[in-house]
C-alpha atoms as a PDB file:
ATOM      1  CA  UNK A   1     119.437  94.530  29.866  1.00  0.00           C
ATOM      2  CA  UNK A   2     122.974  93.799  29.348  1.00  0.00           C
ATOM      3  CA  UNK A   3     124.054  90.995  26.768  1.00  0.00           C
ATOM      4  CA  UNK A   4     127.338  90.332  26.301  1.00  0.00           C
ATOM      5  CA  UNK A   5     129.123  87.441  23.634  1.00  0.00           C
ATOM      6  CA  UNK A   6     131.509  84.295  24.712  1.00  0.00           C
ATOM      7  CA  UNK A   7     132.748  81.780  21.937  1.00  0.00           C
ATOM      8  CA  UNK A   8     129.083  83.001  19.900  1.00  0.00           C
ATOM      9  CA  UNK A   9     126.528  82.581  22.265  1.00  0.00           C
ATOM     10  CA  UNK A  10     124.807  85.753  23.679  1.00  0.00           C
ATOM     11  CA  UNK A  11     124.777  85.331  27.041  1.00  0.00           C
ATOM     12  CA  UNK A  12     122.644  87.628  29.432  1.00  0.00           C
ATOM     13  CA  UNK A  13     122.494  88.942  32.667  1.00  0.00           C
ATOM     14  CA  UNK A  14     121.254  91.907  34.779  1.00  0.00           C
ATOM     15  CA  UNK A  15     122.948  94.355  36.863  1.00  0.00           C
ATOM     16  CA  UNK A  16     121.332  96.326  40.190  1.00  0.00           C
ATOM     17  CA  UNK A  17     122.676  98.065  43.347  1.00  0.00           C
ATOM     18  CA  UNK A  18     126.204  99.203  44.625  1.00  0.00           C
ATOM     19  CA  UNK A  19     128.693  98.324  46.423  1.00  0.00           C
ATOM     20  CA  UNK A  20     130.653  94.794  46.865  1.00  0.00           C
ATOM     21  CA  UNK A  21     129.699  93.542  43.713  1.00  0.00           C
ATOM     22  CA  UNK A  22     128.194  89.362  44.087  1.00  0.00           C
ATOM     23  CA  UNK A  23     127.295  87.788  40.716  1.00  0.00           C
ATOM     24  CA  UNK A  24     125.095  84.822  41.044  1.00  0.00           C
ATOM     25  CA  UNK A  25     125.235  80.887  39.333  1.00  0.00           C
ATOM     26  CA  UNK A  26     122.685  78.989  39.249  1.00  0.00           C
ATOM     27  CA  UNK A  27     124.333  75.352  38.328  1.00  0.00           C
ATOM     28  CA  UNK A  28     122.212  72.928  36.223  1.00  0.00           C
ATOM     29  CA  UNK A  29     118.734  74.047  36.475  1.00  0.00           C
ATOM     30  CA  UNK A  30     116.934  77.295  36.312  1.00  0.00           C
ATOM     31  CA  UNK A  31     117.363  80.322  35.885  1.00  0.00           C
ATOM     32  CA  UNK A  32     118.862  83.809  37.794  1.00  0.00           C
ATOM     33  CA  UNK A  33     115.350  84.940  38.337  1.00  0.00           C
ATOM     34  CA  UNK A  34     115.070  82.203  40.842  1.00  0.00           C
ATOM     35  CA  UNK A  35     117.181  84.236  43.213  1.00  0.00           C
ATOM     36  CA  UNK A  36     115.006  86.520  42.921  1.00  0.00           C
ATOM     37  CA  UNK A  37     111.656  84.618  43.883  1.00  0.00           C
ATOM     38  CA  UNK A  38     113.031  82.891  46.686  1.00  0.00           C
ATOM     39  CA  UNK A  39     114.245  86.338  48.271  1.00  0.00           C
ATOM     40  CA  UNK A  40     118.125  86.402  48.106  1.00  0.00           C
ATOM     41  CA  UNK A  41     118.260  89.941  46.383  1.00  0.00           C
ATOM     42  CA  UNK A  42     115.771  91.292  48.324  1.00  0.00           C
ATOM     43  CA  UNK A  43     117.634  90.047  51.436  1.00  0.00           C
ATOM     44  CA  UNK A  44     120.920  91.451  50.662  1.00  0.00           C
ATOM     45  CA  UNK A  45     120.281  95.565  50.141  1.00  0.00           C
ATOM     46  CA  UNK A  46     123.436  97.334  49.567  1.00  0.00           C
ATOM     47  CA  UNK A  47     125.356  95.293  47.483  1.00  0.00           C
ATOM     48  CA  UNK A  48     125.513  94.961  43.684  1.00  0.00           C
ATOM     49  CA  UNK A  49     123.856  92.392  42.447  1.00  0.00           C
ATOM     50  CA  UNK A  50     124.805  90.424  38.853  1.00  0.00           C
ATOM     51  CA  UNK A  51     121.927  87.857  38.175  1.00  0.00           C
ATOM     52  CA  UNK A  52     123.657  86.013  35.225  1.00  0.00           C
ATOM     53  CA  UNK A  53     121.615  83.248  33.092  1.00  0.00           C
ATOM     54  CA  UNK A  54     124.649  81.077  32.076  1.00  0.00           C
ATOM     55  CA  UNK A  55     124.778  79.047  28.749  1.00  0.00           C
ATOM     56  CA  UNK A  56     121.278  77.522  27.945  1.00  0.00           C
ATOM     57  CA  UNK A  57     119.147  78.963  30.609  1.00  0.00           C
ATOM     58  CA  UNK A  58     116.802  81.803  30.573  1.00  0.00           C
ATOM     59  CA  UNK A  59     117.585  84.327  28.363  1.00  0.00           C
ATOM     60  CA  UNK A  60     120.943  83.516  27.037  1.00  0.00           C
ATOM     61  CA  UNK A  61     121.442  81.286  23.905  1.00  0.00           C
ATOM     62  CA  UNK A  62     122.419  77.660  24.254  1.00  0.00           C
ATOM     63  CA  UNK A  63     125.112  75.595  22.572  1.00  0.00           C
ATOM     64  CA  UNK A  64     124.513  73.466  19.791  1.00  0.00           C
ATOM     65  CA  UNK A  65     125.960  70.550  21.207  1.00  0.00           C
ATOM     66  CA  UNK A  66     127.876  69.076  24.477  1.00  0.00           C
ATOM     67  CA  UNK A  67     131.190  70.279  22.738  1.00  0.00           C
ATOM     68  CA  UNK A  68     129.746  73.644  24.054  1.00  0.00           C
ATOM     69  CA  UNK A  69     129.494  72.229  27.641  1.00  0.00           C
ATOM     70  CA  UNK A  70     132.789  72.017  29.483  1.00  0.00           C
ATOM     71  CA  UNK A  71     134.226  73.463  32.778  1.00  0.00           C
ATOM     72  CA  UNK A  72     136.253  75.684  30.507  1.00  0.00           C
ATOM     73  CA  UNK A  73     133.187  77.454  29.142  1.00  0.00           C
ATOM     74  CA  UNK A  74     131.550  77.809  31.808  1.00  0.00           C
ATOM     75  CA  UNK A  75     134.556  79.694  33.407  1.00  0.00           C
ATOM     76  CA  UNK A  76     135.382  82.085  30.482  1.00  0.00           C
ATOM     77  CA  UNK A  77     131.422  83.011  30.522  1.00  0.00           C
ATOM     78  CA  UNK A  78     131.695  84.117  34.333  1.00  0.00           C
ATOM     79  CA  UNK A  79     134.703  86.037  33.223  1.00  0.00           C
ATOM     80  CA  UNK A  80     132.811  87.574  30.160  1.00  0.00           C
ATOM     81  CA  UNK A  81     130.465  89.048  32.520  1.00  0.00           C
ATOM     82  CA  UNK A  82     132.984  90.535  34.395  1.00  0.00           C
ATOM     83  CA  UNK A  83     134.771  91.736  31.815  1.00  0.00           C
ATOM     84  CA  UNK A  84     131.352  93.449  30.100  1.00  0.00           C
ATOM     85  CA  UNK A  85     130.335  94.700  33.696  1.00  0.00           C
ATOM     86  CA  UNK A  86     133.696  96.606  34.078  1.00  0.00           C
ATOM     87  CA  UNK A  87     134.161  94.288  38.028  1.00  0.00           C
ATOM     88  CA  UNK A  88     137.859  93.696  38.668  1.00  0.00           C
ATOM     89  CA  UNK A  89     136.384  91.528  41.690  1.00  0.00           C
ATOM     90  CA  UNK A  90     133.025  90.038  42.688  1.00  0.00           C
ATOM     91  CA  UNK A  91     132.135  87.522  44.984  1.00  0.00           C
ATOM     92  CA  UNK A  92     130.828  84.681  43.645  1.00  0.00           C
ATOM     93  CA  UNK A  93     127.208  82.583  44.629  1.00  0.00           C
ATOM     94  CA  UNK A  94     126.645  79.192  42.987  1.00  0.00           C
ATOM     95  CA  UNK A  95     124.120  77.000  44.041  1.00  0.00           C
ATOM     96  CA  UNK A  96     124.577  72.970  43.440  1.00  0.00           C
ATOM     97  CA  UNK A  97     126.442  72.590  40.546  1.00  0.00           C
ATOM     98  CA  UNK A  98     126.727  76.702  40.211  1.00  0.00           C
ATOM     99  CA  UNK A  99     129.379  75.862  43.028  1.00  0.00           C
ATOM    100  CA  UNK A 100     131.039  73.847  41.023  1.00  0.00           C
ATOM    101  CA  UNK A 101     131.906  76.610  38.207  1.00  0.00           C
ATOM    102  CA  UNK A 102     132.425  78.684  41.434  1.00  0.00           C
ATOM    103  CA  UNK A 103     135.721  76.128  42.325  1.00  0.00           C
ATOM    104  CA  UNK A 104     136.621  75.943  39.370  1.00  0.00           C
ATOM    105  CA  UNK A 105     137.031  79.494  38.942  1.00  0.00           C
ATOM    106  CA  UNK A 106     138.653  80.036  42.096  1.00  0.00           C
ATOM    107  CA  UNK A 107     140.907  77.893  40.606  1.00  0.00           C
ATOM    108  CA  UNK A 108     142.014  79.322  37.504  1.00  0.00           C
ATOM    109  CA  UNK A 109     141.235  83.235  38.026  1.00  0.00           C
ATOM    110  CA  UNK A 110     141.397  83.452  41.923  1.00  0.00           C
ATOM    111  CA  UNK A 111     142.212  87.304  41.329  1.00  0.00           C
ATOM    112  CA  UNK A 112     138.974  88.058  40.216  1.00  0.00           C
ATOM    113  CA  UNK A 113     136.978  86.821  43.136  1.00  0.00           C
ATOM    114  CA  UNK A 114     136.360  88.414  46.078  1.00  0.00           C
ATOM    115  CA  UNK A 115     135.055  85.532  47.742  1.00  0.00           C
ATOM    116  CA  UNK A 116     133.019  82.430  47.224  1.00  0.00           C
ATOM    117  CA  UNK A 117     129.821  80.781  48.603  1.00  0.00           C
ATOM    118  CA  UNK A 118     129.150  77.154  47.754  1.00  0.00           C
ATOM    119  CA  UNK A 119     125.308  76.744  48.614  1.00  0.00           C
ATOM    120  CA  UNK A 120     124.877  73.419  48.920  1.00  0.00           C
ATOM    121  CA  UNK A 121     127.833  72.266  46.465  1.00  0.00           C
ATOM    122  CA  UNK A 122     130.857  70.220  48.308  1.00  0.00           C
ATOM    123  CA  UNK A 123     132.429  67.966  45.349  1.00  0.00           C
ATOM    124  CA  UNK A 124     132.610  64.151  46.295  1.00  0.00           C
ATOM    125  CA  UNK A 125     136.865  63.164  46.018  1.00  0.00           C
ATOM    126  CA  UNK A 126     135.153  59.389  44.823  1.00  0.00           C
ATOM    127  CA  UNK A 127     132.889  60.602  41.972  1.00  0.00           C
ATOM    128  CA  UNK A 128     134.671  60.010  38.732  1.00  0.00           C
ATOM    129  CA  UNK A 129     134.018  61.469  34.870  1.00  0.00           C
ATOM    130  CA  UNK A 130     132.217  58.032  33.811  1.00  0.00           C
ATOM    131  CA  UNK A 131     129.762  58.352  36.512  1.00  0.00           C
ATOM    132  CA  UNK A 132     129.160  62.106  35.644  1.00  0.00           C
ATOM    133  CA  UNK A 133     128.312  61.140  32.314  1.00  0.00           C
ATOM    134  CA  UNK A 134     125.824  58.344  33.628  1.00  0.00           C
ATOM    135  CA  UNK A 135     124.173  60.835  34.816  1.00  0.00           C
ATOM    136  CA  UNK A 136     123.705  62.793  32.150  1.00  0.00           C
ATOM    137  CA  UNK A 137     122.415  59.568  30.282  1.00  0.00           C
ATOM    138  CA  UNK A 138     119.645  59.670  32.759  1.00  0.00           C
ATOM    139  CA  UNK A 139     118.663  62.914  32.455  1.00  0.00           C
ATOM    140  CA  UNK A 140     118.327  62.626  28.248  1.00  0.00           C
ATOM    141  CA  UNK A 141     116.699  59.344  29.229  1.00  0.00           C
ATOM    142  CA  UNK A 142     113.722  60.436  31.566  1.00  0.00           C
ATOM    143  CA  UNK A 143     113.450  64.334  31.581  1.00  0.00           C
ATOM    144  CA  UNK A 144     114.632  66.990  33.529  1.00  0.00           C
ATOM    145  CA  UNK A 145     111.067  67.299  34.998  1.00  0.00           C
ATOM    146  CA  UNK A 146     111.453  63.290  36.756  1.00  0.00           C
ATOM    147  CA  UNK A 147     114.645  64.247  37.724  1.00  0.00           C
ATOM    148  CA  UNK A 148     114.055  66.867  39.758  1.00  0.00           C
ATOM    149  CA  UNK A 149     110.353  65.642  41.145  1.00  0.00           C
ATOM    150  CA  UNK A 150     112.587  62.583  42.193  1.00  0.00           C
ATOM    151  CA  UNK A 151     115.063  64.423  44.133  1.00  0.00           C
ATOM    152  CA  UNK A 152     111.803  66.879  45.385  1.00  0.00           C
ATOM    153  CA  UNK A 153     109.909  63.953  46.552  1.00  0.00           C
ATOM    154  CA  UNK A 154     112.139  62.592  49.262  1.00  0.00           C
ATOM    155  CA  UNK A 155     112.283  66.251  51.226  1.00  0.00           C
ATOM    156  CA  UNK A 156     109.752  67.385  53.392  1.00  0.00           C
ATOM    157  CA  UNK A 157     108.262  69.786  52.967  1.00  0.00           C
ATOM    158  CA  UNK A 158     108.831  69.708  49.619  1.00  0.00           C
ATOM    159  CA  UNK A 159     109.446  72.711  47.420  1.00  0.00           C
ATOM    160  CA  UNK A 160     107.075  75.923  46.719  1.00  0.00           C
ATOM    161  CA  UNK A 161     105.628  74.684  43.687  1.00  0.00           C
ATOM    162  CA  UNK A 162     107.036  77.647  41.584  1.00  0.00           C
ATOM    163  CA  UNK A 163     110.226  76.190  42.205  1.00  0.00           C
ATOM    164  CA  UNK A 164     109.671  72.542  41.212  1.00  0.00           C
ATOM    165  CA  UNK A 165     108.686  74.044  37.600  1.00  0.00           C
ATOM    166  CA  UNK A 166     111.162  76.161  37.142  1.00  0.00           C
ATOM    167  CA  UNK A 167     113.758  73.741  37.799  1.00  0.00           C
ATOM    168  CA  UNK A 168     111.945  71.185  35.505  1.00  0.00           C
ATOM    169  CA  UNK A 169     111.883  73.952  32.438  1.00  0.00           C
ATOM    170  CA  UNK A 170     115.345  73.319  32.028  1.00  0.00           C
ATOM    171  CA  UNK A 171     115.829  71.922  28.731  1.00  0.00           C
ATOM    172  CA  UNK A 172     116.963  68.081  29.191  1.00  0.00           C
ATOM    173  CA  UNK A 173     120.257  68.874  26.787  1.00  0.00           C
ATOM    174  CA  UNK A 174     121.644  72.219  28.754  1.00  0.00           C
ATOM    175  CA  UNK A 175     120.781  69.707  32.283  1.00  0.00           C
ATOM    176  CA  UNK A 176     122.786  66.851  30.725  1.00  0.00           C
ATOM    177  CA  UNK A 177     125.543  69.585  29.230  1.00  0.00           C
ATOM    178  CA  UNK A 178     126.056  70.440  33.041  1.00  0.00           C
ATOM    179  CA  UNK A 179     127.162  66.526  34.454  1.00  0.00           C
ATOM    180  CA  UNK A 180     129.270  66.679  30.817  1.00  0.00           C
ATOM    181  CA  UNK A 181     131.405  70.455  31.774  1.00  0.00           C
ATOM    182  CA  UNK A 182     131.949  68.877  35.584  1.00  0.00           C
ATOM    183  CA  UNK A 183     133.153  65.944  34.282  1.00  0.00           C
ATOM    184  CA  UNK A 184     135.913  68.353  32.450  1.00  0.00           C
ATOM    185  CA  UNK A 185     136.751  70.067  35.563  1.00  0.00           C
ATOM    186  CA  UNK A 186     139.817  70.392  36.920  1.00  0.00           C
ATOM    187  CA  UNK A 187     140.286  67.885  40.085  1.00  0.00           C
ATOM    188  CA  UNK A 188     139.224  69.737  43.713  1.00  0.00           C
ATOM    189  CA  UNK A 189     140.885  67.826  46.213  1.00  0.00           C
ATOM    190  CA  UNK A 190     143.858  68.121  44.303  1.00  0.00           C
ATOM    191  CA  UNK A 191     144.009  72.021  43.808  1.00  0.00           C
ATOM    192  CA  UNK A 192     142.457  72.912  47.084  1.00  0.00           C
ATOM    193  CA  UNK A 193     145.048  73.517  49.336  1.00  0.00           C
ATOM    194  CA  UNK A 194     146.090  76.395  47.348  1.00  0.00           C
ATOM    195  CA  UNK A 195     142.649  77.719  46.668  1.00  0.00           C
ATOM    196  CA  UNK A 196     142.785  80.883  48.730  1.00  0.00           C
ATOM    197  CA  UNK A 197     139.648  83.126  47.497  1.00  0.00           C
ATOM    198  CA  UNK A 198     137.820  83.392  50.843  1.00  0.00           C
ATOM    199  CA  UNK A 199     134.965  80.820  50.820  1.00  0.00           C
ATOM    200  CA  UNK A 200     131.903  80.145  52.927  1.00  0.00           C
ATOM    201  CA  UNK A 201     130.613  75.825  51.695  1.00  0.00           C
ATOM    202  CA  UNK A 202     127.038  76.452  53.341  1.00  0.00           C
ATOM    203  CA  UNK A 203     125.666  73.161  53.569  1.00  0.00           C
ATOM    204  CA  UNK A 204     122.416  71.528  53.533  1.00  0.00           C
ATOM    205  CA  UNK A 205     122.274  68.315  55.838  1.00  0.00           C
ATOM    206  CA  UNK A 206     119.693  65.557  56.472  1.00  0.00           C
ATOM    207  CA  UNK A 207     119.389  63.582  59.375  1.00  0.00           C
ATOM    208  CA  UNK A 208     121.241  60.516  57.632  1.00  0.00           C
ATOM    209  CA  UNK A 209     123.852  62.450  56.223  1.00  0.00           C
ATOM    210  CA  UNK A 210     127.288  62.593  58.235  1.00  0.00           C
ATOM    211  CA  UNK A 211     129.155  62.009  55.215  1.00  0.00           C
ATOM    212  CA  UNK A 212     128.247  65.148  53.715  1.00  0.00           C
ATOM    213  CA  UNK A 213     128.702  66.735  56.836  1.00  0.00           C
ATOM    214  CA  UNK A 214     132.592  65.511  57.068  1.00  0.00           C
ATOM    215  CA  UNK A 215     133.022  65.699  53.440  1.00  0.00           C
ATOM    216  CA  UNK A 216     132.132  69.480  54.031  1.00  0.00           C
ATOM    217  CA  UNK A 217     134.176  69.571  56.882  1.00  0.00           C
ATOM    218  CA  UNK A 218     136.992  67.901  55.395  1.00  0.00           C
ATOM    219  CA  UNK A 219     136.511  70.197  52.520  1.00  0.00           C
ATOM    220  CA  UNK A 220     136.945  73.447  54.351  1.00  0.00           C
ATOM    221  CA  UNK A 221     140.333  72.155  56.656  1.00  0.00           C
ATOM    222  CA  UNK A 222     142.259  71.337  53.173  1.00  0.00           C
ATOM    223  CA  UNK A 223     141.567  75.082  51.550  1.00  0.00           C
ATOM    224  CA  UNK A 224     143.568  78.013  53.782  1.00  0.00           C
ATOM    225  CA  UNK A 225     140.648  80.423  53.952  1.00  0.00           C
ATOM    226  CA  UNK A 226     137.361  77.969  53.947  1.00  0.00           C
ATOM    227  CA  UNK A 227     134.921  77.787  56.269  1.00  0.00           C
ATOM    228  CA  UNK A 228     131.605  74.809  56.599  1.00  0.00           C
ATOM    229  CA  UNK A 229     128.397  75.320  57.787  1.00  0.00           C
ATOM    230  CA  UNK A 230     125.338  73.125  58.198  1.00  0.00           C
ATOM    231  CA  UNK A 231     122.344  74.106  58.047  1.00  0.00           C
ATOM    232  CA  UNK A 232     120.284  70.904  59.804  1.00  0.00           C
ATOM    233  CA  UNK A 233     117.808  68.802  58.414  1.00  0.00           C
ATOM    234  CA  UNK A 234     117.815  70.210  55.211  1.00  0.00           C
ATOM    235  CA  UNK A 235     117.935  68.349  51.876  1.00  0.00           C
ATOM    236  CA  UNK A 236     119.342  69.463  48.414  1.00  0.00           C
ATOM    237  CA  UNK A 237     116.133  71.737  47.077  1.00  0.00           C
ATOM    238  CA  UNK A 238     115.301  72.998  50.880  1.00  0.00           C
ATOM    239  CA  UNK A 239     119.073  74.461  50.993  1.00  0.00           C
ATOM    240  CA  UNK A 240     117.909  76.742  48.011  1.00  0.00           C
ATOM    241  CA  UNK A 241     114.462  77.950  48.644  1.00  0.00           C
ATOM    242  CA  UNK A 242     115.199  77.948  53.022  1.00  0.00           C
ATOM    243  CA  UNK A 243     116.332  81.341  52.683  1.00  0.00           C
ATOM    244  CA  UNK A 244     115.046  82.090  56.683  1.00  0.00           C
ATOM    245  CA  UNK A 245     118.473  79.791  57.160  1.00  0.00           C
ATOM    246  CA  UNK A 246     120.626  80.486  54.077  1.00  0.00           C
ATOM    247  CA  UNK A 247     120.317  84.173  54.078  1.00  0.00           C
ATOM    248  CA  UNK A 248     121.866  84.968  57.864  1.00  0.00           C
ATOM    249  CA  UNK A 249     125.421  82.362  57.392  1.00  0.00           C
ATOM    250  CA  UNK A 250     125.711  84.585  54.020  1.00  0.00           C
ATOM    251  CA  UNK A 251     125.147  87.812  55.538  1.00  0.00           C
ATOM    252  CA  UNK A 252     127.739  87.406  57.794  1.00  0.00           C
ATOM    253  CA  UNK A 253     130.085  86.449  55.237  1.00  0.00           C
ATOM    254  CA  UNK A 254     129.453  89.190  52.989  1.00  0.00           C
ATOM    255  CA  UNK A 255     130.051  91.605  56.099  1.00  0.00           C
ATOM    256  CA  UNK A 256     133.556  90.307  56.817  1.00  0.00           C
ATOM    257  CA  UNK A 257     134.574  90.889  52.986  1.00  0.00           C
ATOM    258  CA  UNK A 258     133.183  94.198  53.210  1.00  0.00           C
ATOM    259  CA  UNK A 259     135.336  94.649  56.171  1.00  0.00           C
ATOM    260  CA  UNK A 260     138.547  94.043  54.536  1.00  0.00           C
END
């Protein structure tokens, strides 16, 4: 199992399969091995798959303190991988804030992607660093766990009870070190009309939720080679674990990469 070191951390993740290579984020909570349990690799034969535990999570070694969480770090550890995995390109999966790193590299190393899926991850052009950081008061303040039973309890059905404790596991500093590193990030709205990695923003969307839908929208018209889809009546957990409606949008992306 292949470790590989970024600014002194060991940082692990595991490598399976050929062909168009697709390393996977997970954002704040959990692990890579959730991928796994809710069916994505098994979904997606013929590809090669990089299931990468970023700083903090699973097996790879946390920072001491939030000096160790910004956007920056997160970036150069998705090009560590790389780098140690010998991919010149991959196309990269980040779920909720995962998607964020996955902007933010498109960003800064565009070459090295392939192409991009945001699952679930659109960034909001009104949320500023102060409330960011709010929120990562709340999580030090009441627990990853009540964080994430919060958000669990208002979707129906709720999430496969594996799920709900894996997220929760998360340890309450590397949750809160993820609203600190996006409140480093460099600005979306701002950069994305010359964002030109091919991206797929697959979104989840409730009932009461137009907003998201045109922020999505809106999203995907600004960058030259974006595209939005909804997947209905879906809330921020169900987009993960709903892989009977995440896995098909993705498929067909991952074809038309393959393609060219």
């Amino acid at each position: 199992m292949p470790y590989v070191d970024n600014e002194g951390l060991r940082l692990f993740y595991r490598d399976s399969g050929a062909g168009l290579p697709i390393l996977w984020h997970t954002g704040g909570c959990g692990d890579s091995t959730m991928w796994e349990r809710a069916g994505y690799i098994a979904g997606l034969p013929g590809y090669r798959h990089i299931l990468f535990d970023h700083r903090g999570h699973g097996r790879s070694q946390a920072p001491p303190d939030m000096a160790g969480h910004r956007m920056s770090c997160y970036v150069d550890d998705v090009i560590a991988v790389l780098d140690d995995a010998e991919i010149e390109q991959a196309v990269l999966v980040g779920y909720s804030m995962g998607g964020e790193v996955g902007y933010a590299v498109a960003q800064e190393h565009p070459e090295r992607l392939a192409g991009f899926v945001a699952l679930d991850s659109v960034p909001d052009p009104d949320q500023q660093p102060d409330d960011l950081r709010e929120g990562a008061r709340d999580v030090m303040t009441r627990g990853t766990r009540a964080i994430i039973k919060e958000m669990a309890d208002t979707e129906s059905p709720p999430p496969p009870a594996w799920l709900l404790d894996h997220l929760s596991a998360t340890d309450s500093l590397v949750f809160a070190g993820a609203f600190e590193a996006f409140a480093t990030a460099p600005a979306f709205w701002e950069a994305a009309p010359q964002i030109r990695v091919p991206t797929l923003m697959l979104q989840g969307v409730g009932d009461d939720e137009q907003d998201w839908r045109a922020r999505g929208q809106a999203a995907a018209a600004t960058m030259p080679a974006a595209r939005a889809v909804a997947m209905e009546g879906l809330g921020h957990l169900q987009a993960f674990w709903r892989t009977d409606l995440s896995l098909a949008p993705i498929k067909e992306f991952l074809a038309t990469l393959t393609r060219r």
